[in-house]
Protein backbone atom coordinates (compact mmCIF):
# COMPACT_ATOMS: atom_id res chain seq x y z
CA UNK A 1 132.71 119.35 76.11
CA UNK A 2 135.17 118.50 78.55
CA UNK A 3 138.09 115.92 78.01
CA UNK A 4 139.37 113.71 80.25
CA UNK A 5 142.93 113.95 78.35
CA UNK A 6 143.85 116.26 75.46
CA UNK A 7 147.19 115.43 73.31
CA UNK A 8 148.27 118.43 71.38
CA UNK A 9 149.90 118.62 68.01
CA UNK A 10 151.04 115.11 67.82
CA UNK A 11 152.26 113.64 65.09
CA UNK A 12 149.51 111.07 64.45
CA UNK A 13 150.62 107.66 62.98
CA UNK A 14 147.35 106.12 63.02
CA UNK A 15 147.78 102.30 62.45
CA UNK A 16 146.15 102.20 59.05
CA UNK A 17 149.74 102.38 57.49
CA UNK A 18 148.42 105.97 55.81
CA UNK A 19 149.98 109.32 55.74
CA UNK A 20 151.22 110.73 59.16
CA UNK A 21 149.60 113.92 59.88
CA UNK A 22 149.64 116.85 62.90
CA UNK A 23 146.15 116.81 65.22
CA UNK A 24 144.72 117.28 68.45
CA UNK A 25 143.13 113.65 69.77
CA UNK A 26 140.52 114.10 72.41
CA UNK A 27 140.07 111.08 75.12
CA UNK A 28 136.94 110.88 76.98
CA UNK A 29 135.94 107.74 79.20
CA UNK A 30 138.44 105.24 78.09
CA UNK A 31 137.68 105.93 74.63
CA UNK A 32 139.47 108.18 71.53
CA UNK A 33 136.64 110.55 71.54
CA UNK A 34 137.46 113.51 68.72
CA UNK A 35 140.33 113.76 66.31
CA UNK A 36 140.90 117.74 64.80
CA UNK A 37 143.69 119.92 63.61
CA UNK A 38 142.77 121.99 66.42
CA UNK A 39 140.06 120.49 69.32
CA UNK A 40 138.17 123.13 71.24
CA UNK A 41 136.80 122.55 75.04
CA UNK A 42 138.66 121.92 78.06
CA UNK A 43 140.30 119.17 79.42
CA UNK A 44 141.66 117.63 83.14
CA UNK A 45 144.52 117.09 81.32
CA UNK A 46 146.29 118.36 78.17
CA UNK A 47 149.62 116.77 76.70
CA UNK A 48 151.66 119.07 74.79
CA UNK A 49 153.02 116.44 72.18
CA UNK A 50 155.13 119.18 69.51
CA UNK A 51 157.56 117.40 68.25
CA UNK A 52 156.64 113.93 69.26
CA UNK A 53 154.87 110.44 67.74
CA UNK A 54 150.92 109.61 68.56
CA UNK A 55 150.42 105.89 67.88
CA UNK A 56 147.98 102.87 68.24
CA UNK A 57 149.40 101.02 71.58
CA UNK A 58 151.40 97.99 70.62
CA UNK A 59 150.08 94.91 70.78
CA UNK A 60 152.55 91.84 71.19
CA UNK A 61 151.23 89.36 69.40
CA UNK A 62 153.22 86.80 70.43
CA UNK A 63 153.82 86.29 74.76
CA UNK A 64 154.94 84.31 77.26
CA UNK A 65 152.99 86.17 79.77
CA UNK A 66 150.01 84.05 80.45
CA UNK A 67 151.25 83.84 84.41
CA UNK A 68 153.02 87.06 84.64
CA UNK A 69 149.94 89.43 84.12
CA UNK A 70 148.40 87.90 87.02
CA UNK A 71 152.25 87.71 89.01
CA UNK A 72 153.50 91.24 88.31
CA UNK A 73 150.59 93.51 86.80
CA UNK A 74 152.41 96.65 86.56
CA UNK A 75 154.05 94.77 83.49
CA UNK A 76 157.09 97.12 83.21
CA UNK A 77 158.78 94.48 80.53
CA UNK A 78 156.02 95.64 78.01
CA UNK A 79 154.32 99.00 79.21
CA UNK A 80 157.71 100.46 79.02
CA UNK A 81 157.70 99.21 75.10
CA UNK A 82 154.54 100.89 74.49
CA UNK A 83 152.65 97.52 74.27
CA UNK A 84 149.35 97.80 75.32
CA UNK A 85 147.87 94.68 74.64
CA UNK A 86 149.42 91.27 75.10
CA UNK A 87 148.42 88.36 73.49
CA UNK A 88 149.28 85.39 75.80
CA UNK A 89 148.89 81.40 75.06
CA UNK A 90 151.16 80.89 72.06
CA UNK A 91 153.59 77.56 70.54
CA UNK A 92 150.73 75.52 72.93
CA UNK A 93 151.60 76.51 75.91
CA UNK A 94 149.22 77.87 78.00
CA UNK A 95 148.39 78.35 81.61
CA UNK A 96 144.61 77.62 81.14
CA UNK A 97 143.09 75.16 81.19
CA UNK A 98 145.59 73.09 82.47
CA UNK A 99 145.66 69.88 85.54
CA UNK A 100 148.48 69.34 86.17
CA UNK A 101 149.18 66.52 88.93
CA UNK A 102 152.89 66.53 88.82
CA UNK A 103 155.73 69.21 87.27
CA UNK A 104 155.19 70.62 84.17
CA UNK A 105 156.45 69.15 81.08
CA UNK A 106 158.79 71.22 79.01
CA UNK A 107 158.17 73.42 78.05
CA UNK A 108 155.23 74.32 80.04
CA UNK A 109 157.45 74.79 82.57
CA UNK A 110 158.78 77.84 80.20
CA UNK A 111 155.34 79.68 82.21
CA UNK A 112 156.36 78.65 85.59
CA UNK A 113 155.76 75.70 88.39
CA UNK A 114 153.30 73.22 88.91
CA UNK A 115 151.77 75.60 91.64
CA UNK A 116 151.29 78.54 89.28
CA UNK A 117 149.02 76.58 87.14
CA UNK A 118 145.79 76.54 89.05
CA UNK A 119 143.49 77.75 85.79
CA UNK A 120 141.52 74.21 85.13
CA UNK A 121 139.28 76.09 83.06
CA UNK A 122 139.44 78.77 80.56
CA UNK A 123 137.37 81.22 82.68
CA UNK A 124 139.35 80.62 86.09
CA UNK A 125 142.15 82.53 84.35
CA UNK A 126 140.05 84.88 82.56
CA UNK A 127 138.92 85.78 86.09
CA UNK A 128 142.64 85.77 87.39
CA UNK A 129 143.57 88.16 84.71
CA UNK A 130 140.58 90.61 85.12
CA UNK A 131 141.24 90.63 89.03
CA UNK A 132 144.66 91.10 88.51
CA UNK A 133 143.65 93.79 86.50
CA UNK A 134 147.26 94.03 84.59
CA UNK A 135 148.28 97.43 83.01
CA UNK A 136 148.23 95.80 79.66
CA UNK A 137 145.28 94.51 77.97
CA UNK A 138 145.13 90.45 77.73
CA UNK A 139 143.87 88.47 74.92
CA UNK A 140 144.14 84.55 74.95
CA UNK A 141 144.96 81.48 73.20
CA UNK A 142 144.76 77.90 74.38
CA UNK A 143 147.63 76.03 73.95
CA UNK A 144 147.48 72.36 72.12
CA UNK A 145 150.36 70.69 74.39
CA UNK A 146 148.64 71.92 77.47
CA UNK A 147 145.43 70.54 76.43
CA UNK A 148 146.90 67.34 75.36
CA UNK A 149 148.69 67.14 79.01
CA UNK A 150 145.19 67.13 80.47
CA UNK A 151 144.52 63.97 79.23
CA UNK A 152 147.50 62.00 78.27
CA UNK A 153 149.14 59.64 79.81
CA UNK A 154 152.13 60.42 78.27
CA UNK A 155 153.22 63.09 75.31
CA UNK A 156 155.01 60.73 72.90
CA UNK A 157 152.54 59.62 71.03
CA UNK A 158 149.96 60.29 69.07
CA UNK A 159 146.49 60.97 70.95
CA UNK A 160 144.18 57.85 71.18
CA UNK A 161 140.24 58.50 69.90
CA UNK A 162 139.05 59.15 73.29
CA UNK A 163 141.44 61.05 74.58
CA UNK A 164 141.18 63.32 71.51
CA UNK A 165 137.58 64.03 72.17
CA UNK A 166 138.34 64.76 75.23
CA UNK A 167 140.85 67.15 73.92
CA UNK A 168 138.00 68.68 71.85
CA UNK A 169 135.66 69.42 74.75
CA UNK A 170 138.49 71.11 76.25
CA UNK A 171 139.11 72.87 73.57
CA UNK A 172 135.16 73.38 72.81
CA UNK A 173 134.36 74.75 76.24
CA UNK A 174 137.42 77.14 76.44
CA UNK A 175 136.37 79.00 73.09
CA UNK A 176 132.61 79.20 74.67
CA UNK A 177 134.44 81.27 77.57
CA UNK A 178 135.74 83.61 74.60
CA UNK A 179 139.55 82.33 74.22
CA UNK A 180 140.85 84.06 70.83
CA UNK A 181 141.68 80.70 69.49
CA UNK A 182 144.43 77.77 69.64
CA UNK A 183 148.40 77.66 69.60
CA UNK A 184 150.23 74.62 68.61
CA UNK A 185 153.70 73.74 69.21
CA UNK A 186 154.91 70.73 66.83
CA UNK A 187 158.54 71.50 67.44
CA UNK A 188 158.46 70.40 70.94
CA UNK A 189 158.80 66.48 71.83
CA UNK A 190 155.49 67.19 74.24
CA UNK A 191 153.55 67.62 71.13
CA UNK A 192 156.17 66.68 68.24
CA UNK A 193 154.57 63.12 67.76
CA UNK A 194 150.80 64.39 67.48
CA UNK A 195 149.96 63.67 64.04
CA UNK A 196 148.41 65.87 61.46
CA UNK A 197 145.01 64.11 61.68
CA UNK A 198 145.02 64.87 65.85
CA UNK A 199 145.81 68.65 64.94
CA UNK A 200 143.44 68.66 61.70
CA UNK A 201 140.51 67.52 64.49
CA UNK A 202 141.11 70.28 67.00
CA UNK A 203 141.34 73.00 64.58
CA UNK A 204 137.97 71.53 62.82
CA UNK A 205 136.91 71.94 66.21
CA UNK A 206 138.17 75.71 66.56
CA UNK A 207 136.70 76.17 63.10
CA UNK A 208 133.61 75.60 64.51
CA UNK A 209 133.89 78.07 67.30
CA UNK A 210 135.41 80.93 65.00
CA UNK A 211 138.63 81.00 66.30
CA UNK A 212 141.67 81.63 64.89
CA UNK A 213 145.21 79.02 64.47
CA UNK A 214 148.37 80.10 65.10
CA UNK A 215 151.49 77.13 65.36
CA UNK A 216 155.31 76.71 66.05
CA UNK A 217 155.92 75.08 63.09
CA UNK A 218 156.64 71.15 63.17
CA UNK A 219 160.40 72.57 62.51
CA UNK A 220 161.69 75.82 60.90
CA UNK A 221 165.55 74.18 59.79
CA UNK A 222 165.42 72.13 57.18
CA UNK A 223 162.53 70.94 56.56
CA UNK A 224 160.34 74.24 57.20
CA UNK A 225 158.57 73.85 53.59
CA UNK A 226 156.74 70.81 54.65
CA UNK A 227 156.28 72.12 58.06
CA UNK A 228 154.69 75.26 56.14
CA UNK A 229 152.43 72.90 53.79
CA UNK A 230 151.38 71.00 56.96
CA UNK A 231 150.10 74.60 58.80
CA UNK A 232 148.21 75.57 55.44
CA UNK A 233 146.41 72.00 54.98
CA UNK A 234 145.61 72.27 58.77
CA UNK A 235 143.98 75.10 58.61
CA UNK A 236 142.20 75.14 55.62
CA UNK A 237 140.54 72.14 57.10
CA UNK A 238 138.86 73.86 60.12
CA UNK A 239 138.46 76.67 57.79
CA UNK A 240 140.36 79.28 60.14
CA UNK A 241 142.50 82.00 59.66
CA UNK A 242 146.38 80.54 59.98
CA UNK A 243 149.85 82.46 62.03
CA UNK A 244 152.59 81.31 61.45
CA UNK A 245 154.85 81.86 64.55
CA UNK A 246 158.22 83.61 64.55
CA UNK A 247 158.70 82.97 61.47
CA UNK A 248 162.46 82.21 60.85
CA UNK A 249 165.05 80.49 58.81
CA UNK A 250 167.00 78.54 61.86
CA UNK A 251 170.38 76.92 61.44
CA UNK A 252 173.05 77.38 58.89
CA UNK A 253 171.94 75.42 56.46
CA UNK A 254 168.74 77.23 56.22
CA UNK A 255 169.98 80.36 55.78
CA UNK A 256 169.37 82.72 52.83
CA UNK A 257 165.78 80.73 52.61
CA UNK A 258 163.69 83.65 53.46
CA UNK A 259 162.36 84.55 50.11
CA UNK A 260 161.75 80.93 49.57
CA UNK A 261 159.72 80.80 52.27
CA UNK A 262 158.01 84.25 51.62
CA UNK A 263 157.19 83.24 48.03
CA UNK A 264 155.41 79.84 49.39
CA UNK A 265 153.62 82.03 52.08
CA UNK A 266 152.28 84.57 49.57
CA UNK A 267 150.90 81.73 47.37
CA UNK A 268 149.15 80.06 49.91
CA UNK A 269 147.58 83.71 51.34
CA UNK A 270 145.72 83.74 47.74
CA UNK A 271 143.32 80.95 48.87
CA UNK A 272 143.28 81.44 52.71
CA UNK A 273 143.51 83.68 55.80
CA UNK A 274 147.42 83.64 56.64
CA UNK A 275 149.60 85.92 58.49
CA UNK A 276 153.14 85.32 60.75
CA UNK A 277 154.95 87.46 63.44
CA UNK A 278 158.64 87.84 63.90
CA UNK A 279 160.67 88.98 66.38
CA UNK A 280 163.60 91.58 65.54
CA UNK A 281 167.01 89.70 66.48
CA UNK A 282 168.88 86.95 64.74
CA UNK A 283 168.89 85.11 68.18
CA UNK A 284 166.00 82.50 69.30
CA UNK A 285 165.33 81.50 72.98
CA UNK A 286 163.60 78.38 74.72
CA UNK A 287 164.07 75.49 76.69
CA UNK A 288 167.91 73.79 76.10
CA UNK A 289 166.44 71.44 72.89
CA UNK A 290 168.91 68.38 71.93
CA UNK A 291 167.33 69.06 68.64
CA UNK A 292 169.06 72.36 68.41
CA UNK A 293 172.44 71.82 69.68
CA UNK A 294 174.99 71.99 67.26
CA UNK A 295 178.39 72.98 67.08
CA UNK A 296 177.21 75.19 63.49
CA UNK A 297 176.35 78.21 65.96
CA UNK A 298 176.65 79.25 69.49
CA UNK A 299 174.48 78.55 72.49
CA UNK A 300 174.15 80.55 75.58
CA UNK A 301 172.33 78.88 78.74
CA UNK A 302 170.12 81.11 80.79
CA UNK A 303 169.34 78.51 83.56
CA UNK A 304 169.69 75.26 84.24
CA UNK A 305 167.92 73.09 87.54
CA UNK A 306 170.87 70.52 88.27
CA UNK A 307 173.48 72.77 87.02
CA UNK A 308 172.47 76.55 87.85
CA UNK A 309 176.12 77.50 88.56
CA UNK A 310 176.30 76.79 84.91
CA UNK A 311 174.06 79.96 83.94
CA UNK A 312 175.58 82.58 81.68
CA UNK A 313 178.06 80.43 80.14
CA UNK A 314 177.90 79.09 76.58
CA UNK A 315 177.24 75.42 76.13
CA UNK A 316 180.98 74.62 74.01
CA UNK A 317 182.51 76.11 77.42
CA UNK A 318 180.54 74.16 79.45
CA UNK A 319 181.33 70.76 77.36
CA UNK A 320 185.34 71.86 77.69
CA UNK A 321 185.04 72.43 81.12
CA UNK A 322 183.33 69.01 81.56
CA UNK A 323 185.43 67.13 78.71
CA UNK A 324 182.36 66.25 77.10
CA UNK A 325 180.56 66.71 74.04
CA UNK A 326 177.81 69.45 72.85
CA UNK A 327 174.65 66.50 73.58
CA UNK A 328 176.50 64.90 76.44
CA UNK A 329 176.42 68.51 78.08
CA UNK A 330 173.04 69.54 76.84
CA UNK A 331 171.84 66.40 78.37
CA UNK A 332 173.57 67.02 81.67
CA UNK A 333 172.28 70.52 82.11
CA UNK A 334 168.64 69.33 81.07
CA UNK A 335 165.63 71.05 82.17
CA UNK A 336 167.54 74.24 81.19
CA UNK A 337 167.20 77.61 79.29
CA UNK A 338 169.13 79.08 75.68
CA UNK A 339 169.40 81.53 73.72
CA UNK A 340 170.59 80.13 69.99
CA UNK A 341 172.59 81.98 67.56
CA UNK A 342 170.89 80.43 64.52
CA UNK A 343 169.49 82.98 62.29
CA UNK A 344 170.87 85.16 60.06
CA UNK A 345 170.39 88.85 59.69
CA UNK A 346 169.45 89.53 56.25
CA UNK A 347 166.79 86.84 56.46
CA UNK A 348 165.30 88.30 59.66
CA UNK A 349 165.03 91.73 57.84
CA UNK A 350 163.30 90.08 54.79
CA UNK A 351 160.60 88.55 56.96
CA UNK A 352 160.33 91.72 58.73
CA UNK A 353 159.82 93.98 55.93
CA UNK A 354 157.08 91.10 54.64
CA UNK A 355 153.43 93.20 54.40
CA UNK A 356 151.96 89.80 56.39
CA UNK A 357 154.21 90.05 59.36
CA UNK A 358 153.68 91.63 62.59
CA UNK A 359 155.38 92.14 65.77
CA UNK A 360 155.66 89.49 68.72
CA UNK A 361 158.64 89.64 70.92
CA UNK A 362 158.31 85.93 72.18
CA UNK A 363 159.84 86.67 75.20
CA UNK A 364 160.23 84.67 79.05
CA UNK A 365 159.65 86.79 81.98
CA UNK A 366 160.25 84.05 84.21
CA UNK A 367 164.15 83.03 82.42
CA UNK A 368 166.68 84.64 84.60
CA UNK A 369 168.65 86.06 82.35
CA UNK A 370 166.01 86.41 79.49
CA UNK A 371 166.60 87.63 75.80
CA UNK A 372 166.62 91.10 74.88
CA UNK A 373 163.50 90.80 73.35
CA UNK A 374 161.64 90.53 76.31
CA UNK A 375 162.37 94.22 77.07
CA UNK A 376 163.56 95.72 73.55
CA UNK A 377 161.77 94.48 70.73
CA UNK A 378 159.00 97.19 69.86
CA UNK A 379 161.15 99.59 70.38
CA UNK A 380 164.19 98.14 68.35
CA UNK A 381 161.40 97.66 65.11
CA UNK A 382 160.90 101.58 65.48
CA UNK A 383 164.42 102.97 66.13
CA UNK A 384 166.69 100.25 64.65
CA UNK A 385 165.04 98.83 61.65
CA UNK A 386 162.95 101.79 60.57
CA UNK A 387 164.55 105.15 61.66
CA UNK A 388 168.45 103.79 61.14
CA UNK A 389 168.42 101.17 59.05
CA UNK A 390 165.50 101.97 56.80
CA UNK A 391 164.03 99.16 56.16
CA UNK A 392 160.16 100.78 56.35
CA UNK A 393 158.71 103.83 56.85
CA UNK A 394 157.55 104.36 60.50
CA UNK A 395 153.39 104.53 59.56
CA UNK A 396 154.15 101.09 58.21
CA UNK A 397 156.55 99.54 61.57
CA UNK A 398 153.58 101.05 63.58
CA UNK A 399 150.80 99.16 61.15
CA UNK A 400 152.68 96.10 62.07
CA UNK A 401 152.40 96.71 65.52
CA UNK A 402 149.18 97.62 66.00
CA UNK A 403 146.72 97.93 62.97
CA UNK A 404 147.71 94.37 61.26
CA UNK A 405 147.72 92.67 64.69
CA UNK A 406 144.12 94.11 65.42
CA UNK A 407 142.56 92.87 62.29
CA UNK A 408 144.33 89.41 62.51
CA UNK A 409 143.47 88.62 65.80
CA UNK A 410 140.00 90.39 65.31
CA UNK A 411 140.49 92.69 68.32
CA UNK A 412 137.42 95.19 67.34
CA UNK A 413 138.03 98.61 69.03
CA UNK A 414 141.40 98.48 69.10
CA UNK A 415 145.27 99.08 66.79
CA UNK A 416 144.10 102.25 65.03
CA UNK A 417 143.81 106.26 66.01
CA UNK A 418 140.38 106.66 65.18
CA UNK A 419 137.12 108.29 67.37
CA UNK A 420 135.56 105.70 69.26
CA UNK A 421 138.43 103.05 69.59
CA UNK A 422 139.39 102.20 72.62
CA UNK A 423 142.12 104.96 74.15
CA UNK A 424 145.33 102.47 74.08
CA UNK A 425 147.83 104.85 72.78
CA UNK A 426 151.95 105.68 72.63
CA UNK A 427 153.44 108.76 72.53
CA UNK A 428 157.50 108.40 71.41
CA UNK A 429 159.92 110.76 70.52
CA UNK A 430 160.66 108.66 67.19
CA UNK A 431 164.65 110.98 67.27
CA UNK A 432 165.44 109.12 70.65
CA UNK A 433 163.41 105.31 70.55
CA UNK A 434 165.95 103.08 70.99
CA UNK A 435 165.87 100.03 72.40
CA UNK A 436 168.54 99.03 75.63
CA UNK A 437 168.41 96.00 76.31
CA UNK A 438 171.23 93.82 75.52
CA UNK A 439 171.91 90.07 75.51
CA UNK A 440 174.71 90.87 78.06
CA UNK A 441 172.37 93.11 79.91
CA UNK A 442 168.46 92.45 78.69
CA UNK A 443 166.55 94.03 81.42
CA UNK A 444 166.48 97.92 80.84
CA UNK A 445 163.53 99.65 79.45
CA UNK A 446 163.96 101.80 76.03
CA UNK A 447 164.23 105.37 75.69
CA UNK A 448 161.93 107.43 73.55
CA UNK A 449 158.57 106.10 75.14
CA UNK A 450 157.18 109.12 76.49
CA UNK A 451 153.72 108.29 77.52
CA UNK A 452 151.30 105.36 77.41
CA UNK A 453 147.57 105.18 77.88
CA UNK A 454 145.40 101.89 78.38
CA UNK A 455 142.15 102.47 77.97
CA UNK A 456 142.02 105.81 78.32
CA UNK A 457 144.04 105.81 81.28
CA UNK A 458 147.51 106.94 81.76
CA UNK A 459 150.02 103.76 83.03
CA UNK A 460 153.61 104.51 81.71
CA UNK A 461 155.60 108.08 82.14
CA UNK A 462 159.48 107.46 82.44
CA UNK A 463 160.89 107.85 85.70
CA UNK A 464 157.80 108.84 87.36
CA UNK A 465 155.56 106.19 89.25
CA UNK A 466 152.04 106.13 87.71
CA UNK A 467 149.51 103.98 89.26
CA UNK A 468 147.38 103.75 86.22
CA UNK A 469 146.46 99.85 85.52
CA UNK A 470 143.33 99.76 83.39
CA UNK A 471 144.28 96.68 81.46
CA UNK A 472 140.91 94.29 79.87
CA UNK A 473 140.76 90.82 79.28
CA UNK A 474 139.85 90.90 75.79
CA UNK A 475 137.18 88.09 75.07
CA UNK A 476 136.75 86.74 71.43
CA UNK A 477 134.34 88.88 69.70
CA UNK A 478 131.59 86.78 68.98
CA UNK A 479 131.46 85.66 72.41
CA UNK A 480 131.89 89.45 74.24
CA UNK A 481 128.72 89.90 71.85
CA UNK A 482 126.88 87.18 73.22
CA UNK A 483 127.69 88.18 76.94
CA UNK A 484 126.78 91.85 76.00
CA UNK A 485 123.72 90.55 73.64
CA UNK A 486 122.63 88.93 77.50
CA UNK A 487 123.38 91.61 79.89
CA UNK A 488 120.74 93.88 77.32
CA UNK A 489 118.41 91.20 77.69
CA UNK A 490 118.53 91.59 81.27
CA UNK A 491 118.58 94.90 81.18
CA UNK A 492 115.50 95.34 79.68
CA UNK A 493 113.67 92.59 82.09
């Protein structure tokens, strides 16, 4: 037997949230190929990993990336993280499949201009992405607000019969060309006024298909209990399995909710399929919402189109320097970029420590000045949260990142250490992870990340250039069956 790679004396965290333990792990042809205390044969290559972390790559369950794995493959923002698999498409915004005939609304426009959105079918950008060939894997949701844009007039409504089945066949056809399922994003005035019966017949529709729902809650300040009952009755109508997104309690007045909301989440996971992400920080980012500016807690804009000289300033400092209000500036600066103070800490650990949350940084490659999280937060769960603070053990950070995010998203193959998996794998020095980025400074890659392979294939060494991108677009199961179920077929004709 000869290896392609051999990593020696690792210490294995394998996903499963089970004991860590010492091995050799054996890679051949893209794949984990052996596991043993002590692997004999040779190998090209052989890792000496004493003293250092094996895990499942990370996969980021929650991205903005739809148009930057196609834009900037090398993907430093997340290789560097040890992500290894991105899941793209998410609060229903999605660059496929999307016709745009004018600039996109917000906050599609969070993914880039109207020219970068040139995916009017599902498979156009599954094509993109393969011939891109990113060094991160890429699985896909399709967004509700981009679908709804494809055949609404305008956004502030409701949808009308026909334009709803025409919403469906959208939304039919992309989940025949193997999209993972459908985002929603009720928050967001482009889909805030869909009502539940409009959302209730798409996700029959992905029910049908065997996909999976995952929604930006209709609001997560006050009123996130309803927003929460809304999500569950949604899905248990299409019968699908339900993420919550960044699950958070935002604004003042919300805070110290979080085992509130837990407790209401837990109930409902008796009877159905339901999971959430988080991100790590007690700051949010978007598009500048009126909804969310208050003077409760500060707001700092990233960008701004009629005001960019206004970037990296808090909004109160912009309303003082224009002797307005909070709205009246919001307004002015409008379409624009923030980051919100409007969380608070101890509720951001509770989620995080919840055994149904994973891992999705949420962040925007294309804002200028873009949240920490963008660059920091896998790292940050490992070195902040479980080495410093202590809030869980590192085998059960890394089954957040990897092992729970494979079986919720139903990526077969993939988010444990085991033979026959797919080779996606990070090796960290768990003494040193720390995460870098700051919101004064967010674009510096951790420390600690020693080595990543995708697919077998080496693509991240610090410091040193490594031309490895072996990145796959990861089709829904059912249909990558199908299309292998045909190629056999063939095959054998």
């Amino acid at each position: 037997m000869v290896f392609d790679t051999v990593i020696r004396g690792a210490q294995v965290v394998d996903g499963t949230g089970g004991p860590i333990y010492t091995a050799d792990v054996g890679l051949l042809n893209g794949r984990i190929h052996d596991i043993a205390i002590s692997l004999k044969g040779d190998a090209r290559e052989v890792i000496d990993a004493t003293g250092l972390h094996l895990a499942p790559g990370f996969i980021d369950v929650h991205t903005h990336d739809d148009i930057n794995v196609i834009d900037a493959p090398t993907m430093p923002t997340k290789i560097s993280q040890g992500v290894t698999t991105v899941i793209v498409g998410n609060c229903g915004i999605s660059a496929s499949p999307v016709r745009l005939t004018c600039a996109p609304p917000d906050p599609l426009n969070l993914l880039g201009q109207q020219s970068d959105f040139c995916y009017p079918r599902f498979s156009d950008y599954a094509n993109a992405v393969s011939r891109a060939q990113p060094s991160v894997n890429v699985g896909a949701l399709v967004g509700h607000t981009a679908i709804r844009n494809n055949h609404m007039s305008e956004l502030n409504r409701s949808a009308t019969a026909p334009e709803l089945e025409s919403m469906c066949a959208d939304l039919r056809q992309s989940m025949a060309d193997g999209a993972l399922g459908m985002s929603s994003g009720l928050a967001y005035a482009s889909a805030k006024q869909s009502s539940i019966d409009e959302v209730k017949a798409m996700v029959a529709e992905l029910g049908r298909a065997g996909g999976i729902y995952t929604t930006h809650l209709r609001t997560e300040f006050d009123g996130i209990l309803e927003a929460m009952d809304e999500a569950f009755i949604t899905s248990e109508h299409g019968k699908v399995p339900l993420i919550i997104s960044h699950l958070k309690c935002a604004g003042k007045g919300n805070w110290g909710r979080s085992e509130q909301l837990l407790n209401t989440l837990e109930i409902a996971a008796k009877t159905q399929n339901i999971g959430c992400d988080c991100y790590p920080y007690a700051a949010s980012s978007s598009t500048l919402d009126l909804a969310q500016v208050t003077s409760d807690t500060d707001i700092f804009i990233t960008w701004s189109e009629p005001a960019p000289e206004q970037a990296g300033r808090y909004l109160h400092e912009i309303a003082e320097h224009w002797q307005c209000d909070l709205i009246s500036a919001a307004k002015r600066l409008q379409p624009a970029g923030a980051v919100y103070y409007c969380m608070a800490e101890q509720d951001v650990a509770n989620i995080l420590r919840y055994p149904r949350t994973m891992i999705g940084s949420d962040g925007l490659p294309k804002d200028p000045h873009p949240h920490p999280r963008l660059w920091g937060t896998f790292p940050r769960v490992i070195g902040h949260y479980s080495r410093d603070t202590g809030l869980f053990a590192l085998n059960e950070a890394v089954l957040k990142m990897s092992g729970l995010s494979a079986r919720q998203f139903q990526l077969d193959g993939r988010g444990e250490i085991k033979p026959g998996n797919w080779a996606d794998l990070v090796l960290f020095d768990y003494q040193n992870v720390r995460d870098l980025a700051t919101f004064e400074n967010p674009q510096q890659a951790a420390s600690g990340i020693e080595r990543v392979w995708v697919n077998g294939v080496l693509s991240y060494c610090p410091n040193q250039t490594v031309p490895g991108r072996a990145g796959q677009f990861l089709f829904r199961q059912s249909q990558a069956a199908d299309a292998l179920l045909t190629e056999e077929k063939l095959c054998e004709h």
